[in-house]
C-alpha atoms as a PDB file:
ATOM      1  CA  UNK A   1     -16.946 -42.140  -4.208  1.00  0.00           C
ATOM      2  CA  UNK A   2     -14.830 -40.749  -7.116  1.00  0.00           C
ATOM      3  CA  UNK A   3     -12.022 -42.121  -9.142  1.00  0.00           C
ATOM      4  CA  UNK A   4      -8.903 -43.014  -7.484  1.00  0.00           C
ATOM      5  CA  UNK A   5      -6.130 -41.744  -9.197  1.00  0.00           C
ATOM      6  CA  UNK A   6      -2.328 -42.082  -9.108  1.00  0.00           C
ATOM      7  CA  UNK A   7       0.226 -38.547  -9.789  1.00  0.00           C
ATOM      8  CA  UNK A   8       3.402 -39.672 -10.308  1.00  0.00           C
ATOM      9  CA  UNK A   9       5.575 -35.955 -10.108  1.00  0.00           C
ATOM     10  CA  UNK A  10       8.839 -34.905 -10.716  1.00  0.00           C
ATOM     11  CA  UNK A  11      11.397 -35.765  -7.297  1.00  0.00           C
ATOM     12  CA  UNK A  12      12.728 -32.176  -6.718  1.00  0.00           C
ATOM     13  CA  UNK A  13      11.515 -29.706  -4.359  1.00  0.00           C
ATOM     14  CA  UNK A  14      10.071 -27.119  -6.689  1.00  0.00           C
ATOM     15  CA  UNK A  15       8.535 -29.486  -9.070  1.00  0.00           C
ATOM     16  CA  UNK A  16       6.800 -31.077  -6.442  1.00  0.00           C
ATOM     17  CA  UNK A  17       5.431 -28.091  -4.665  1.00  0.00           C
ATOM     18  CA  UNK A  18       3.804 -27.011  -8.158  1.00  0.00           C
ATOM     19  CA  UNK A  19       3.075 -30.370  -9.206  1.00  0.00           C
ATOM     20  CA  UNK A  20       0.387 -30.945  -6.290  1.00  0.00           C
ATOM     21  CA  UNK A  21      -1.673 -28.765  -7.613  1.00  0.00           C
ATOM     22  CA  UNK A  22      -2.983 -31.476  -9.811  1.00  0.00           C
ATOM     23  CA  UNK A  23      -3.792 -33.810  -7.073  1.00  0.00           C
ATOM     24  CA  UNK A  24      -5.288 -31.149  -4.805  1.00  0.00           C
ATOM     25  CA  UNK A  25      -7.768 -30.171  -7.371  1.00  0.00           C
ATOM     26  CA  UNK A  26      -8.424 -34.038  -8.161  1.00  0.00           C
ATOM     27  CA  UNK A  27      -8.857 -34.095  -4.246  1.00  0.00           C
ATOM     28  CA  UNK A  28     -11.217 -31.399  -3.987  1.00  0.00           C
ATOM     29  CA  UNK A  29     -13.790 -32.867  -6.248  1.00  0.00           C
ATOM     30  CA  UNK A  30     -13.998 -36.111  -4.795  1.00  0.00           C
ATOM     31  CA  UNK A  31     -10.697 -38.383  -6.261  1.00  0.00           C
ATOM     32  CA  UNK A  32      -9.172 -40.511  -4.173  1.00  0.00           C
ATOM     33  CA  UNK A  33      -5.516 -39.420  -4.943  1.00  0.00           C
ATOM     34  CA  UNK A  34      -2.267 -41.107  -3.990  1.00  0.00           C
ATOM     35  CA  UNK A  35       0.719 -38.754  -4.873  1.00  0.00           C
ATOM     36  CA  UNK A  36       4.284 -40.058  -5.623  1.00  0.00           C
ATOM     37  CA  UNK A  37       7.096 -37.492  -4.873  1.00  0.00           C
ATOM     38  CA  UNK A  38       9.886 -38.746  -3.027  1.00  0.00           C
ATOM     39  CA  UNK A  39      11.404 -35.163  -1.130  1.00  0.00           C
ATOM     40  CA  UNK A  40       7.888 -33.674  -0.143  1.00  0.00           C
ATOM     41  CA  UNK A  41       7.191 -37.137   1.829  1.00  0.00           C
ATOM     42  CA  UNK A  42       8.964 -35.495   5.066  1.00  0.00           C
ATOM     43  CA  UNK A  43       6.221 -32.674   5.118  1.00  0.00           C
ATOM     44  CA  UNK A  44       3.200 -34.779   4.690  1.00  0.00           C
ATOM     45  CA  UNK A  45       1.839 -32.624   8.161  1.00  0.00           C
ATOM     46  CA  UNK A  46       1.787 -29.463   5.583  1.00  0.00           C
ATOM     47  CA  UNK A  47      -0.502 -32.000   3.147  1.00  0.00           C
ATOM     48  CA  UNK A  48      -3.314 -33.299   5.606  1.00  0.00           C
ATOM     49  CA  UNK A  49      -5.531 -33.931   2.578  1.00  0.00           C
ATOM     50  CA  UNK A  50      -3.099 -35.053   0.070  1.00  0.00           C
ATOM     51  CA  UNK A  51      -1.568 -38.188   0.891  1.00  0.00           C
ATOM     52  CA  UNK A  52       2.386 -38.185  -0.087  1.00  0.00           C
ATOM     53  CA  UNK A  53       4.113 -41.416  -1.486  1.00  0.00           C
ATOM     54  CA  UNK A  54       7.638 -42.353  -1.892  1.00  0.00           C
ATOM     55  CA  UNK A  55       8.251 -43.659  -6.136  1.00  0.00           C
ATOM     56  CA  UNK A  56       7.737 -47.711  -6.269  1.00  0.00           C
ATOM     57  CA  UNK A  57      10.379 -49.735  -7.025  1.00  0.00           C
ATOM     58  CA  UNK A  58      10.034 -50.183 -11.719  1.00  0.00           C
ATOM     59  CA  UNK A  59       8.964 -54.051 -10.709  1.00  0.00           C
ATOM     60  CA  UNK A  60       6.088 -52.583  -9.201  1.00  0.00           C
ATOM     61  CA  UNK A  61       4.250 -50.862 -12.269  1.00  0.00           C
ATOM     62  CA  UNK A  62       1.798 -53.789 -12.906  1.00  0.00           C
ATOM     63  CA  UNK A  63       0.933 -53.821  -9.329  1.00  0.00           C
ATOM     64  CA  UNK A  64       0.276 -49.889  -9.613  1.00  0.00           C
ATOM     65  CA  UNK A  65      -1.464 -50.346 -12.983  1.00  0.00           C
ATOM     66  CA  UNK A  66      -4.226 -52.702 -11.110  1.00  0.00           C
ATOM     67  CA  UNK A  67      -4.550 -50.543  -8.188  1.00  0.00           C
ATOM     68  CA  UNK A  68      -6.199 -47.068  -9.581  1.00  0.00           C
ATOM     69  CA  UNK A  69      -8.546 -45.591 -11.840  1.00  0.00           C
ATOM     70  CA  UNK A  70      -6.690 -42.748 -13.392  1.00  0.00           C
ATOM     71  CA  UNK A  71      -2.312 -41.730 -13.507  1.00  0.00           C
ATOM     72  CA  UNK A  72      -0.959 -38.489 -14.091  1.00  0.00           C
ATOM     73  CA  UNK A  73       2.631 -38.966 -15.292  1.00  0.00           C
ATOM     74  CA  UNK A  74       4.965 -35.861 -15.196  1.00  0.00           C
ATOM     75  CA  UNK A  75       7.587 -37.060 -17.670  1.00  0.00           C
ATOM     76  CA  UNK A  76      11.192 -37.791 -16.399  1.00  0.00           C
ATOM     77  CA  UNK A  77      13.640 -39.237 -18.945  1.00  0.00           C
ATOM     78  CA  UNK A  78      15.938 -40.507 -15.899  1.00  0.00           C
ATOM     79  CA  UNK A  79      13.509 -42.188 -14.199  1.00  0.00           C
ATOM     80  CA  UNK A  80      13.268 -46.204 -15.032  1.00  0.00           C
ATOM     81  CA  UNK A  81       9.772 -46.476 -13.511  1.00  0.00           C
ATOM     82  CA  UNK A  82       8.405 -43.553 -15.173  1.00  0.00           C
ATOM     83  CA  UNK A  83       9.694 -44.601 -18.518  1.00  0.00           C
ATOM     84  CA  UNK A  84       8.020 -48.356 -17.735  1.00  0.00           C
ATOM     85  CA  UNK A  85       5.111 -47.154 -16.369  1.00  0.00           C
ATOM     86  CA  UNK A  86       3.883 -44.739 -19.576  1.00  0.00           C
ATOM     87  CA  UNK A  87       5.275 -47.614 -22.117  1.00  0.00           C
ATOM     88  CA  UNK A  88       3.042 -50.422 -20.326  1.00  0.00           C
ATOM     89  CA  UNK A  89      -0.223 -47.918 -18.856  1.00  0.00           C
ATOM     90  CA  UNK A  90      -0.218 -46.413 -22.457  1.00  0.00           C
ATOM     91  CA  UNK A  91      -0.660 -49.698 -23.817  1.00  0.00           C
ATOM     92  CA  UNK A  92      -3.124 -51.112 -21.334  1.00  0.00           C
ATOM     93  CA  UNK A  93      -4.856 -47.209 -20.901  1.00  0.00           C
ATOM     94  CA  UNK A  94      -4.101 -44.936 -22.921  1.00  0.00           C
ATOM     95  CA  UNK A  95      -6.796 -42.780 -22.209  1.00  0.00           C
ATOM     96  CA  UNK A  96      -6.338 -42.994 -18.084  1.00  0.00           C
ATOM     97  CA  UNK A  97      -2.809 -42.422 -18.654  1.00  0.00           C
ATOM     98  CA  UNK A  98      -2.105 -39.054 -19.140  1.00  0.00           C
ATOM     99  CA  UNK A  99       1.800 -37.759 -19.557  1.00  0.00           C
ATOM    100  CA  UNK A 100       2.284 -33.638 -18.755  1.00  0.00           C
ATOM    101  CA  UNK A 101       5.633 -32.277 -20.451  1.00  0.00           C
ATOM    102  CA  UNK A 102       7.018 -29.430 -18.582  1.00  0.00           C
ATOM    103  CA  UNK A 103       9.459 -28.408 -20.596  1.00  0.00           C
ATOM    104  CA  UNK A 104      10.395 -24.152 -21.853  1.00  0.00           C
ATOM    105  CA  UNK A 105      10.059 -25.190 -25.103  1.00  0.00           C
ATOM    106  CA  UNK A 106       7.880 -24.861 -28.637  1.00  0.00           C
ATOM    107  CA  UNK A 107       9.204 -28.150 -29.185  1.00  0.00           C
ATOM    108  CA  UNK A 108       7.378 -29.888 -26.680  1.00  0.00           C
ATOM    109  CA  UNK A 109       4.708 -30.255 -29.320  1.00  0.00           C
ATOM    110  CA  UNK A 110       6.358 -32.676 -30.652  1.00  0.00           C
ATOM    111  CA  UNK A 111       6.365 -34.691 -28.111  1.00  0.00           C
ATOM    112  CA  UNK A 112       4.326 -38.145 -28.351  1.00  0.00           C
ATOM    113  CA  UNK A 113       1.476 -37.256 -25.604  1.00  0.00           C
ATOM    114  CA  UNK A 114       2.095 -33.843 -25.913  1.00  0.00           C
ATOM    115  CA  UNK A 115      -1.673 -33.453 -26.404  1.00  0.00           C
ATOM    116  CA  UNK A 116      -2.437 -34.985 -23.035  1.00  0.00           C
ATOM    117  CA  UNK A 117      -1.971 -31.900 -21.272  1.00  0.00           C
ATOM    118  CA  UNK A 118      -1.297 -29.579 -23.763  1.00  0.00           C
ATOM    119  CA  UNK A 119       1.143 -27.161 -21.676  1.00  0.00           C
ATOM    120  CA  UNK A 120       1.455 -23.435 -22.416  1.00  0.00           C
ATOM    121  CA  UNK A 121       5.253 -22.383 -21.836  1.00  0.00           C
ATOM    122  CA  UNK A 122       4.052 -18.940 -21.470  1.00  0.00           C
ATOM    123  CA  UNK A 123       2.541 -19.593 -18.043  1.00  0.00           C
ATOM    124  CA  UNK A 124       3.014 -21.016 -14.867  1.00  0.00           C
ATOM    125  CA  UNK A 125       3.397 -24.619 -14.270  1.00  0.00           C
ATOM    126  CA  UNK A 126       0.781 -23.908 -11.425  1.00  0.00           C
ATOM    127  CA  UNK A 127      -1.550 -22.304 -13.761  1.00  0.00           C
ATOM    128  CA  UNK A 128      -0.756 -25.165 -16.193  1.00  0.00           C
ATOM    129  CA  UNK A 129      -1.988 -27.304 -13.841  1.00  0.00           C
ATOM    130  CA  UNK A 130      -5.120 -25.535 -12.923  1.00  0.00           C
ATOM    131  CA  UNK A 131      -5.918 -24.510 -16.460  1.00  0.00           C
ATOM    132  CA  UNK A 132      -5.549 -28.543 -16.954  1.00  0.00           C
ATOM    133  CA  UNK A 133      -7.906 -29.283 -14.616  1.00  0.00           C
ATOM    134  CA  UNK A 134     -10.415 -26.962 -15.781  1.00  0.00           C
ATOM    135  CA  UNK A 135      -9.810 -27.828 -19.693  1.00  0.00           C
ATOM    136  CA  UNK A 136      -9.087 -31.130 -19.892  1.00  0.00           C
ATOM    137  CA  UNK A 137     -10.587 -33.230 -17.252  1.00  0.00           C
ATOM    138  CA  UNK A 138     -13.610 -30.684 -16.905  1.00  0.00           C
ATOM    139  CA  UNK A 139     -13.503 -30.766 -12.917  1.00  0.00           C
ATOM    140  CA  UNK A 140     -16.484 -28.642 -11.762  1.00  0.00           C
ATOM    141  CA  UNK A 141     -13.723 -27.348  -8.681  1.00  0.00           C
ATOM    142  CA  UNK A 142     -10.653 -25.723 -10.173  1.00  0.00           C
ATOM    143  CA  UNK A 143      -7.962 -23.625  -7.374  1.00  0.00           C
ATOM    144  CA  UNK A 144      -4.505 -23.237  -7.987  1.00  0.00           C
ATOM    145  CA  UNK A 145      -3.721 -23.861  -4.394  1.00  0.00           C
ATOM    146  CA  UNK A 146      -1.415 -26.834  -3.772  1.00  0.00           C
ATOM    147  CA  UNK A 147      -3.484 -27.771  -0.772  1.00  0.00           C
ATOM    148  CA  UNK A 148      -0.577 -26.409   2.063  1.00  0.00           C
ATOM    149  CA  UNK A 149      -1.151 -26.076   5.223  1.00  0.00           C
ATOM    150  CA  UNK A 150       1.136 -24.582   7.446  1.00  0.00           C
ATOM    151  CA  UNK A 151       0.920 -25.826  11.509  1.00  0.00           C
ATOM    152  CA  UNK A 152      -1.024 -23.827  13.665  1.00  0.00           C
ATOM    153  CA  UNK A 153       1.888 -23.079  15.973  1.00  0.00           C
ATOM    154  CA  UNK A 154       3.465 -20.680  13.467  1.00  0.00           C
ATOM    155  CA  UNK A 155       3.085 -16.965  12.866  1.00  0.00           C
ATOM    156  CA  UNK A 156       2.970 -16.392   9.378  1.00  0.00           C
ATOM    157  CA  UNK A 157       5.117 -13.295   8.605  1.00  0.00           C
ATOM    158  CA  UNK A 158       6.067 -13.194  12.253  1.00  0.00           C
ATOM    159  CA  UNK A 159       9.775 -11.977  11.143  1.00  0.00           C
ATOM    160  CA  UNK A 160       8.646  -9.040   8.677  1.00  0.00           C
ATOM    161  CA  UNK A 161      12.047  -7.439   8.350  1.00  0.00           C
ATOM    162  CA  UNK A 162      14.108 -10.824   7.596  1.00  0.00           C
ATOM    163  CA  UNK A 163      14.897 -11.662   4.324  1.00  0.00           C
ATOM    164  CA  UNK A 164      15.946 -15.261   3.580  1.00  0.00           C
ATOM    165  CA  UNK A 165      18.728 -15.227   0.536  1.00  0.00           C
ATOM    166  CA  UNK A 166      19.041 -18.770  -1.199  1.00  0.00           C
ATOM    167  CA  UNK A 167      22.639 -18.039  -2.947  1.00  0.00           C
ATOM    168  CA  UNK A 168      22.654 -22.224  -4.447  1.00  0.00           C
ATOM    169  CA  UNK A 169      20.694 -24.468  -6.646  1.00  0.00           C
ATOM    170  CA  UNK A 170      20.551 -27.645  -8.169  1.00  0.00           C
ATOM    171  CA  UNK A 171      23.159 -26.386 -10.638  1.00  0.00           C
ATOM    172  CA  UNK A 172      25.795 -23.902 -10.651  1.00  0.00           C
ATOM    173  CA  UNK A 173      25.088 -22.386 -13.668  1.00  0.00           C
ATOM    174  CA  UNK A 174      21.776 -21.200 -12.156  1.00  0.00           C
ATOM    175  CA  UNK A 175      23.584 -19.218  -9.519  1.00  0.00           C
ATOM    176  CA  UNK A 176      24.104 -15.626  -9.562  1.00  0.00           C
ATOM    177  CA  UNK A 177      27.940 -14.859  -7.817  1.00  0.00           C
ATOM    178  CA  UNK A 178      28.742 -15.094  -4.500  1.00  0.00           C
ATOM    179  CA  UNK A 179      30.538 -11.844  -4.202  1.00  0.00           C
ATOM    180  CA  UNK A 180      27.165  -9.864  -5.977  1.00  0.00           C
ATOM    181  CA  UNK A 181      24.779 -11.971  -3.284  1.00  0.00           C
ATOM    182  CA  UNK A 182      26.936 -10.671  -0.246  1.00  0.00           C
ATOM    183  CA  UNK A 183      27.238  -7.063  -1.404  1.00  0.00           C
ATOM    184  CA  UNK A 184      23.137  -7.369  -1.952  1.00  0.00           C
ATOM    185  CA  UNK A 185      22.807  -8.497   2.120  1.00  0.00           C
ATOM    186  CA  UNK A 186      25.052  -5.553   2.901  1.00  0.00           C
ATOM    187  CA  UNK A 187      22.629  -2.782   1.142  1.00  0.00           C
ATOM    188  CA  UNK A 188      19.809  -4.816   2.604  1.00  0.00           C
ATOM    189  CA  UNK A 189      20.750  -5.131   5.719  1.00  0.00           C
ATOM    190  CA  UNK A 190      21.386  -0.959   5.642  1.00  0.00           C
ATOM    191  CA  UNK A 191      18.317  -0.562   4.862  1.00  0.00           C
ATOM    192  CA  UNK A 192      16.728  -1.478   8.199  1.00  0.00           C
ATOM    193  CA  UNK A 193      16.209  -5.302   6.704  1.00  0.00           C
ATOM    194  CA  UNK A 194      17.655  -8.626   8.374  1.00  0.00           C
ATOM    195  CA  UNK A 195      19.078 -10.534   5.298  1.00  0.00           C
ATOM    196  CA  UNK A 196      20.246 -13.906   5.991  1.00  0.00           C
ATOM    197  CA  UNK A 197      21.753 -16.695   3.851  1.00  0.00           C
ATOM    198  CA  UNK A 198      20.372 -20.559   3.499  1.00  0.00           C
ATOM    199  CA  UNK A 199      23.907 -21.848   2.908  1.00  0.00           C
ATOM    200  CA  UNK A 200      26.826 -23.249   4.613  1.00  0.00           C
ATOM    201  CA  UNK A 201      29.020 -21.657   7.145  1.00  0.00           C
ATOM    202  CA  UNK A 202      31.015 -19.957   4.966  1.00  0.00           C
ATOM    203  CA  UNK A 203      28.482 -17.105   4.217  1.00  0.00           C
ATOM    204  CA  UNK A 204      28.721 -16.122   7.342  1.00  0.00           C
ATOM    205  CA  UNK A 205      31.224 -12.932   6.626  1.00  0.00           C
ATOM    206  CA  UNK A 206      31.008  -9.408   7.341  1.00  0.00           C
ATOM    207  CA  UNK A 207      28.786  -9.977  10.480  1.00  0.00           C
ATOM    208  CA  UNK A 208      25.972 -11.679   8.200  1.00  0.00           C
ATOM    209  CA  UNK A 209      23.921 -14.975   9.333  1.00  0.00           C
ATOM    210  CA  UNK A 210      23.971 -17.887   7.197  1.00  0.00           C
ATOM    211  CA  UNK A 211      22.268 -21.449   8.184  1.00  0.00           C
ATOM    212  CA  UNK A 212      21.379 -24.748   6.936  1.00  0.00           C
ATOM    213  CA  UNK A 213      18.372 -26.326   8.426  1.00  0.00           C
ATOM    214  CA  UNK A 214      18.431 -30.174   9.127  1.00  0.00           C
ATOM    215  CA  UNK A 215      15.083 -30.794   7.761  1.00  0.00           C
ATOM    216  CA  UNK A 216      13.150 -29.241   4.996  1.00  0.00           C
ATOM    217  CA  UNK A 217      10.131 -29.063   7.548  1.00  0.00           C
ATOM    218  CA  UNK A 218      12.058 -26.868   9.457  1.00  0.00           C
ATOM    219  CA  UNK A 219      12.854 -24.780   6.702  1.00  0.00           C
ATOM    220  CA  UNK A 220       9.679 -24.493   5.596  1.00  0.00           C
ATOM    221  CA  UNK A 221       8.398 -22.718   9.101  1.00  0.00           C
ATOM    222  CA  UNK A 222      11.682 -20.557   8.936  1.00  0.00           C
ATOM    223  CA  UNK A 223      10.650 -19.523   5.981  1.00  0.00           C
ATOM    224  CA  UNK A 224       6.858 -19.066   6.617  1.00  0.00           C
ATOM    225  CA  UNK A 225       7.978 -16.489   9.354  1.00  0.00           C
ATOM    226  CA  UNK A 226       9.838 -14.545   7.391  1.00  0.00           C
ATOM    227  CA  UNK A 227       9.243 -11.072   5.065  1.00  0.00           C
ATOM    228  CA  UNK A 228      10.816 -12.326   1.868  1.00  0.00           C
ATOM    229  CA  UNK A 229      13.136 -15.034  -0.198  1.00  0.00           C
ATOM    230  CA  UNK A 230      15.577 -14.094  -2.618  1.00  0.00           C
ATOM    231  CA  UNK A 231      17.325 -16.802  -4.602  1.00  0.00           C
ATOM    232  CA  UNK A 232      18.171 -18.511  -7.781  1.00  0.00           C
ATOM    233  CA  UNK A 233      15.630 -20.352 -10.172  1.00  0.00           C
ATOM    234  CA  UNK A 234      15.296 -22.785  -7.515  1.00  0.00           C
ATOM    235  CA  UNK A 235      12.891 -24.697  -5.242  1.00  0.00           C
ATOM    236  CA  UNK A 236      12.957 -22.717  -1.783  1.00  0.00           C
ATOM    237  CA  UNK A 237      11.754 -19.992  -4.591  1.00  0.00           C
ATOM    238  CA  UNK A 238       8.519 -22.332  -4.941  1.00  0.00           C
ATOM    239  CA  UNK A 239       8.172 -23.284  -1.579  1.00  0.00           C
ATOM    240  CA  UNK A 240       8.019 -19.531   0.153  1.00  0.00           C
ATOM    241  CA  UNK A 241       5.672 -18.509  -2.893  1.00  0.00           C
ATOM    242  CA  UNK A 242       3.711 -21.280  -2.277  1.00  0.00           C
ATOM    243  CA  UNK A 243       3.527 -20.470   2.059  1.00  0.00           C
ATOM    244  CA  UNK A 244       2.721 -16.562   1.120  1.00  0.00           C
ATOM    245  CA  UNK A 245       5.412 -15.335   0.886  1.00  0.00           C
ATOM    246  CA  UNK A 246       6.907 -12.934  -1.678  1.00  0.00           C
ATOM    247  CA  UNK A 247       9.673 -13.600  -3.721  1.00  0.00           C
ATOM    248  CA  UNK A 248      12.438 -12.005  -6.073  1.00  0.00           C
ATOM    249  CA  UNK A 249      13.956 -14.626  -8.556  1.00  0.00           C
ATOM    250  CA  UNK A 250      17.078 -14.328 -10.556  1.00  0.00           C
ATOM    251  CA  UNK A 251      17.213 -16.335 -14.136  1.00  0.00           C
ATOM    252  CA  UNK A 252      19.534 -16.080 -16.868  1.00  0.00           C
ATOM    253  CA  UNK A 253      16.275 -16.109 -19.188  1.00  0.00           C
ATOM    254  CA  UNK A 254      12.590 -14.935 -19.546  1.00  0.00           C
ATOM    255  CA  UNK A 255      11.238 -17.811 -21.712  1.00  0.00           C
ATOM    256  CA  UNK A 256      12.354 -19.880 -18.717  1.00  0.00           C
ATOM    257  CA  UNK A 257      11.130 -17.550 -15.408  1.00  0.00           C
ATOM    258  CA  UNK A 258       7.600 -17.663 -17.663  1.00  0.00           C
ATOM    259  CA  UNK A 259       7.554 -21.268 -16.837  1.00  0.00           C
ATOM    260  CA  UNK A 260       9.260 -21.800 -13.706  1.00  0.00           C
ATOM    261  CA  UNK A 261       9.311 -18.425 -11.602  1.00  0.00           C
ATOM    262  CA  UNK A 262       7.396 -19.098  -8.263  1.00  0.00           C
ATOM    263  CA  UNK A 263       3.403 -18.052  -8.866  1.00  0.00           C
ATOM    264  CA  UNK A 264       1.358 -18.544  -5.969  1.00  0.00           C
ATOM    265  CA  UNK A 265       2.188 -15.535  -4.469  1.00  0.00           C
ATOM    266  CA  UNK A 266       3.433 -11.891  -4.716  1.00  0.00           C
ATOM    267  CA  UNK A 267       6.987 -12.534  -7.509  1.00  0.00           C
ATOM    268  CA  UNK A 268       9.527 -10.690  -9.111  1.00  0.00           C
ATOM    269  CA  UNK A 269      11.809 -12.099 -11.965  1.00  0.00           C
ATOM    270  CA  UNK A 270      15.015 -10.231 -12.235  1.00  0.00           C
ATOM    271  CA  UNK A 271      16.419 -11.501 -15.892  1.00  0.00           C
ATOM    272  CA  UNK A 272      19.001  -9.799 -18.339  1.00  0.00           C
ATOM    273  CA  UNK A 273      18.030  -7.338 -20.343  1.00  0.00           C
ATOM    274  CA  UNK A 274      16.679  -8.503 -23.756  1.00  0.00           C
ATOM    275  CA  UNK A 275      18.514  -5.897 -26.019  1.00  0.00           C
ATOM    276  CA  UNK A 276      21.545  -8.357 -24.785  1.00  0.00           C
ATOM    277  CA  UNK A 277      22.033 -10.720 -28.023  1.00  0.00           C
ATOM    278  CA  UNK A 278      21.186 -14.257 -27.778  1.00  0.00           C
ATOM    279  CA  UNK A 279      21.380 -15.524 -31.216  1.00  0.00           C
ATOM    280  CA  UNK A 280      21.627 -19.438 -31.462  1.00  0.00           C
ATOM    281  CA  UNK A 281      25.464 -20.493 -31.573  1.00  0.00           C
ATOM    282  CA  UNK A 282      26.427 -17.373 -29.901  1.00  0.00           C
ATOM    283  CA  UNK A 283      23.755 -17.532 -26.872  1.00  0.00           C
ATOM    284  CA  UNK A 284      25.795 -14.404 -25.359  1.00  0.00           C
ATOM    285  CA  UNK A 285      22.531 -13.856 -22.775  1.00  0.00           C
ATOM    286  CA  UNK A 286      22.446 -17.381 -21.679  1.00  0.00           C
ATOM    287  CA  UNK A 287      26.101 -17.286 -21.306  1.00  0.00           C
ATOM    288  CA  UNK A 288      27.268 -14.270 -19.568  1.00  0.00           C
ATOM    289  CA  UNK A 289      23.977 -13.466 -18.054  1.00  0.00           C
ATOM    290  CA  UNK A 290      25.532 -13.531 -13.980  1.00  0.00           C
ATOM    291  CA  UNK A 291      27.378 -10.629 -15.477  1.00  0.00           C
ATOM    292  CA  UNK A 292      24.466  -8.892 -17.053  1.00  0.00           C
ATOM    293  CA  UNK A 293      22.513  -9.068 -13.662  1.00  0.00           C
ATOM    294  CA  UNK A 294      23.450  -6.156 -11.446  1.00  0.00           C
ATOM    295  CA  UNK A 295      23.496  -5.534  -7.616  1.00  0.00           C
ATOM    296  CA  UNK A 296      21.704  -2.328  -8.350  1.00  0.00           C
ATOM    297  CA  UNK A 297      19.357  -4.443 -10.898  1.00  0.00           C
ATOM    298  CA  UNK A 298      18.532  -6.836  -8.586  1.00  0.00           C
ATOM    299  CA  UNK A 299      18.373  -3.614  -5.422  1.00  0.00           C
ATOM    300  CA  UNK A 300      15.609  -1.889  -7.927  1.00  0.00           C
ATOM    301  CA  UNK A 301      14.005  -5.589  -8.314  1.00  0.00           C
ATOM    302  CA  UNK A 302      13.521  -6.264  -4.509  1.00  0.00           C
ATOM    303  CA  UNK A 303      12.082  -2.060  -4.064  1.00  0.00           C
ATOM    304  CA  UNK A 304       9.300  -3.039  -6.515  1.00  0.00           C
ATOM    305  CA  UNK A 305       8.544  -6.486  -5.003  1.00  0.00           C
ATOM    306  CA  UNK A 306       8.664  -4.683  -1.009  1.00  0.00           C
ATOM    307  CA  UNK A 307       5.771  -1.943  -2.950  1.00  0.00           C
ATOM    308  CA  UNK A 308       3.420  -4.823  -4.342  1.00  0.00           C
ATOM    309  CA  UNK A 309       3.737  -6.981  -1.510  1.00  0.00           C
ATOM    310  CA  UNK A 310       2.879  -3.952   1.004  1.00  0.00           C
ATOM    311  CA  UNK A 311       0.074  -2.975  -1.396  1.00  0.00           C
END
């Protein structure tokens, strides 16, 4: 029997879908692995191998500190128990306690456990995780697979033609404008495709579907049967890259899509141009980049990601 470790990831959708990576890979070569992330607990099914916590209450971090071997702490300034748990298992283990920054940043280096995982901005969190595995804790295993299974009852791709369009996020300033999204279904949907929108009722204009799924399990199988996601820097993008399917992402910055643009399958990153100024104070990029992102950008984006994918 291995070690039995504890992964403590970030609570959102996308960070936890690239996050288990870790604990798969700790699964695969033996661990024991509990892993804490509250919104993927719903779709433990997808996860037979990787059981799926809900976080412990901040009282509980001595109990958790006595119950396993190893913790992996993804670092989250807003969470209480995080912030207790590295202060205490750094002080009790502070070589079974590992903290992983995820952060876009040179400055991360600077961080105090910054060499516990020793992220490279320039990739993929999932490769970050694999290459962490492999480097790091020397696991004779290494995948980059989150371990996701999808139920046998689904047809993977079974909807070739639809294209799912995620027009929200966690933050407005990640998403690209409404009036840009519906003029991209339109030229889709002339095209021969079947674009339809994850949103509210309100999309639902000029004869085009929009829905909103009452469980992220359902959502997921919608989205496993589909051809293709479109959407913001967001975590549907994660989740469809992460069932096989490909993916066109829209982000107001490379340095950023480097990082965070889905990578387990077939992507393409649709960013401003870089000839567009983005000197610090000024940050005119960053700022106006909705308006430096084009219908016929993001048109000549999802042609090159329907070629890969097909070849």
């Amino acid at each position: 029997m291995g070690p039995k470790a504890a992964v403590f990831c970030h609570n959102g959708l996308g960070d936890g879908i690239v996050s288990l990576v870790l604990p798969n890979n700790l699964q695969l070569n033996g661990w024991t692995v509990d892993t804490y992330q509250n919104t993927l607990v719903e779709m433990q099914n997808w996860f037979p191998q990787l059981p799926l916590l809900t976080y412990p209450e901040p009282e509980a971090v001595q109990n958790i500190l006595s119950n396993y071997d190893w913790f992996f702490v993804f670092q989250n300034d807003t969470s209480p128990f995080i912030q207790k748990l590295i202060q205490e298992g750094k002080r009790r283990f502070p070589e079974q306690l590992k903290v992983i920054y995820i952060y876009p940043s040179k400055h991360i280096v600077n961080e105090p456990y910054y060499e516990d995982a020793q992220i490279d901005p320039s990739l993929p969190v999932a490769e970050n995780m694999r290459l962490f595995c492999e480097r790091l804790l020397h696991l004779p295993k290494i995948t980059k697979s989150n371990g996701m299974i999808p139920p046998a009852d689904l047809t993977y791709k079974k909807h070739k033609n639809r294209i799912v369009i995620h027009p929200t996020s966690s933050r407005e300033g990640k998403n690209w404008p409404r009036d840009k999204y519906v003029k991209l279904a339109l030229h889709l949907r002339n095209l021969g495709y079947e674009p339809m929108f994850i949103a509210d009722p309100s999309w639902s204009i000029h004869g085009l579907e929009s829905k909103i799924f009452s469980t992220l399990e359902k959502l997921a199988a919608h989205l496993y049967e589909s051809g293709y996601l479109i959407g913001n820097d967001s975590g549907l993008g994660h989740l469809a890259s992460s069932l096989g399917i490909p993916t066109l992402t829209l982000s107001r910055r490379k340095t950023l899509a480097n990082l965070w643009a889905p990578s387990f399958h077939t992507n393409i990153v649709v960013t401003p141009s870089s000839w567009i100024p983005n000197i610090r104070g000024f940050r005119l990029r960053d700022r106006h980049w909705k308006k430096f992102i084009s219908v016929s950008k993001v048109c000549r984006g999802f042609e090159k990601l329907s070629k890969l994918s097909q070849g």
